[in-house]
Protein backbone atom coordinates (compact mmCIF):
# COMPACT_ATOMS: atom_id res chain seq x y z
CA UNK A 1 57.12 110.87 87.97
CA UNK A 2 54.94 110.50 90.77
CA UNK A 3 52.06 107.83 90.43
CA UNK A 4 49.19 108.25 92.60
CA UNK A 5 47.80 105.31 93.83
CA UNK A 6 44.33 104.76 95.60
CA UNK A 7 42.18 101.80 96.92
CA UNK A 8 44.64 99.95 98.43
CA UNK A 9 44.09 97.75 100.91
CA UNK A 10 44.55 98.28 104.55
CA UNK A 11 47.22 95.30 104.97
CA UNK A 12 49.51 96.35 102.48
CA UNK A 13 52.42 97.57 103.27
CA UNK A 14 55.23 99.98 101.88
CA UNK A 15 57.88 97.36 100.70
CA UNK A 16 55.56 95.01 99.16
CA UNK A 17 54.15 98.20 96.58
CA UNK A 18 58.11 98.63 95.83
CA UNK A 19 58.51 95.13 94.65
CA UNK A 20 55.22 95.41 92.58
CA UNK A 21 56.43 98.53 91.12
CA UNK A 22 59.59 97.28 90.63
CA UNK A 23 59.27 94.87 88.56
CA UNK A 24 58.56 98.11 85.70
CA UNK A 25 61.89 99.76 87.27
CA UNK A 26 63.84 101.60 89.67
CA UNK A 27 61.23 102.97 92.29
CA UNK A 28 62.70 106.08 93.95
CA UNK A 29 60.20 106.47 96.40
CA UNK A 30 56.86 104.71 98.39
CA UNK A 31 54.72 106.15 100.61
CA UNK A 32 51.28 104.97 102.26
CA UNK A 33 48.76 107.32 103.39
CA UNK A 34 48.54 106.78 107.49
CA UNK A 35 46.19 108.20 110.31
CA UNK A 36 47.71 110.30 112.23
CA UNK A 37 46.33 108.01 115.37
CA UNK A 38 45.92 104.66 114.94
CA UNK A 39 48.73 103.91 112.00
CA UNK A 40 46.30 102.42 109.89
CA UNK A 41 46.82 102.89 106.07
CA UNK A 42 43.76 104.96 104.63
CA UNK A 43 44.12 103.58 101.12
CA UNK A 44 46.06 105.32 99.21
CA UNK A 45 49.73 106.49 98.47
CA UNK A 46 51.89 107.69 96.22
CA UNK A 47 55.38 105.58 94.14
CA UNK A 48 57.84 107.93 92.23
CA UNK A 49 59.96 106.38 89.64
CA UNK A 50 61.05 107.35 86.22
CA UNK A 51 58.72 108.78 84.14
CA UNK A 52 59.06 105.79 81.12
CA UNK A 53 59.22 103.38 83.62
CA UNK A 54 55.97 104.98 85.70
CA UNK A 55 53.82 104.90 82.46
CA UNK A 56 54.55 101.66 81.80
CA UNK A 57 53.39 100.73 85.58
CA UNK A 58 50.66 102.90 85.32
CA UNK A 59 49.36 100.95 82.11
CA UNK A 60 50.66 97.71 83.68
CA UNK A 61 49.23 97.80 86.97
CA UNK A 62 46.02 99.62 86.87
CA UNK A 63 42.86 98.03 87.92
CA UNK A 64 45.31 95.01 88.84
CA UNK A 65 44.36 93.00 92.01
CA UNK A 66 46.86 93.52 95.13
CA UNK A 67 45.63 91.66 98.43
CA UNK A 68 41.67 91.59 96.74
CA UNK A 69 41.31 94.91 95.92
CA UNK A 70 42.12 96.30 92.46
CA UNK A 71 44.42 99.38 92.80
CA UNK A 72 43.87 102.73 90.65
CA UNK A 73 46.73 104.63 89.35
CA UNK A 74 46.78 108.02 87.64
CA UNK A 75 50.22 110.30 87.50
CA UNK A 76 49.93 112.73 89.99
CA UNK A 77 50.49 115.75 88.44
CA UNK A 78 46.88 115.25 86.18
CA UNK A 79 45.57 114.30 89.41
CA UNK A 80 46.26 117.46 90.86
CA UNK A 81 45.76 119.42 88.00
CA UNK A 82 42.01 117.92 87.77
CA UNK A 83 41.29 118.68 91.39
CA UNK A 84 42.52 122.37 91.00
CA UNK A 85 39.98 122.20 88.02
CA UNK A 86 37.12 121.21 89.88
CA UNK A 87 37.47 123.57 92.78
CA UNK A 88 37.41 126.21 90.15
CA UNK A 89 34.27 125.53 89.26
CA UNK A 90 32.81 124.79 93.03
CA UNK A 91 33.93 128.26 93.80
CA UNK A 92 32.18 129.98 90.44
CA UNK A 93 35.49 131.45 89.21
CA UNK A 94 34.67 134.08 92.31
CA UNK A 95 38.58 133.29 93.92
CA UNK A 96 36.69 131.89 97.16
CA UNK A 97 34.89 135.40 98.07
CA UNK A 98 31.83 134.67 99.82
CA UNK A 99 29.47 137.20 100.40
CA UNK A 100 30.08 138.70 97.23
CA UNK A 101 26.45 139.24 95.20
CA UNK A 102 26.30 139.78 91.48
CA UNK A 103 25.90 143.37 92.36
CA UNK A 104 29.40 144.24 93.78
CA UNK A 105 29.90 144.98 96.72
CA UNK A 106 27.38 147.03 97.68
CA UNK A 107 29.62 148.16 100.99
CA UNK A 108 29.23 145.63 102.89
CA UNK A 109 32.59 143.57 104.24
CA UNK A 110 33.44 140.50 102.27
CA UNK A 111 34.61 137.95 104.21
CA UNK A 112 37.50 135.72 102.93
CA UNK A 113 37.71 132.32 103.16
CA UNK A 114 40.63 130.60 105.13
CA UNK A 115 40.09 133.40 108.49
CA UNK A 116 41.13 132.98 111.86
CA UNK A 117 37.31 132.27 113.05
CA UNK A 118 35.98 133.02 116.21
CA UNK A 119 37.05 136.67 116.87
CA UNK A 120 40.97 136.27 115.48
């Protein structure tokens, strides 16, 4: 399972999350959220282990304090399943169309989200 994990602080680091994870079992997998630029962590990440093992963490560990700030965990796949949710309902169940009025179409071009821009 993947675990989600946000407001971490900026200091810590990859190998100190695996021993906090660890100590609920065999972490597959750690990564940190960087910039692109400067390295700095942007405070959050992601741990995969087991799935028992990652609820245990997740029940374990969440709101704990790690370097002064108290981590939030959530498994991933909810996580992504509650942002697809919410961008459902931003868009108004239209699948991104804008331009579209209640009316149809009325003949004019729709536009599509996600386009080229600027003359592509």
């Amino acid at each position: 399972m993947k675990i989600s994990v946000g407001n971490l602080s900026q200091t810590v680091k990859e190998d100190e999350l695996k021993k906090l994870f660890s100590s609920y079992g065999e972490v597959s997998a750690v990564h940190i959220k960087r910039d692109k630029k400067t390295n700095v962590s942007l405070g959050y990440g992601s741990v995969e282990m087991a799935d028992k093992d990652a609820e245990k963490a997740i029940k374990g560990l969440n709101d704990k304090d790690v370097d002064g700030k108290k981590i939030v965990l959530i498994d991933a796949e909810k996580l992504q399943a509650q942002n697809q949710e919410k961008n459902w309902d931003k868009s108004g169940g239209t699948g991104k169309i804008h331009g579209q009025k209640s009316g149809g179409f009325s003949g004019s071009t729709v536009r599509r989200s996600g386009g080229g821009g600027r003359g592509k």
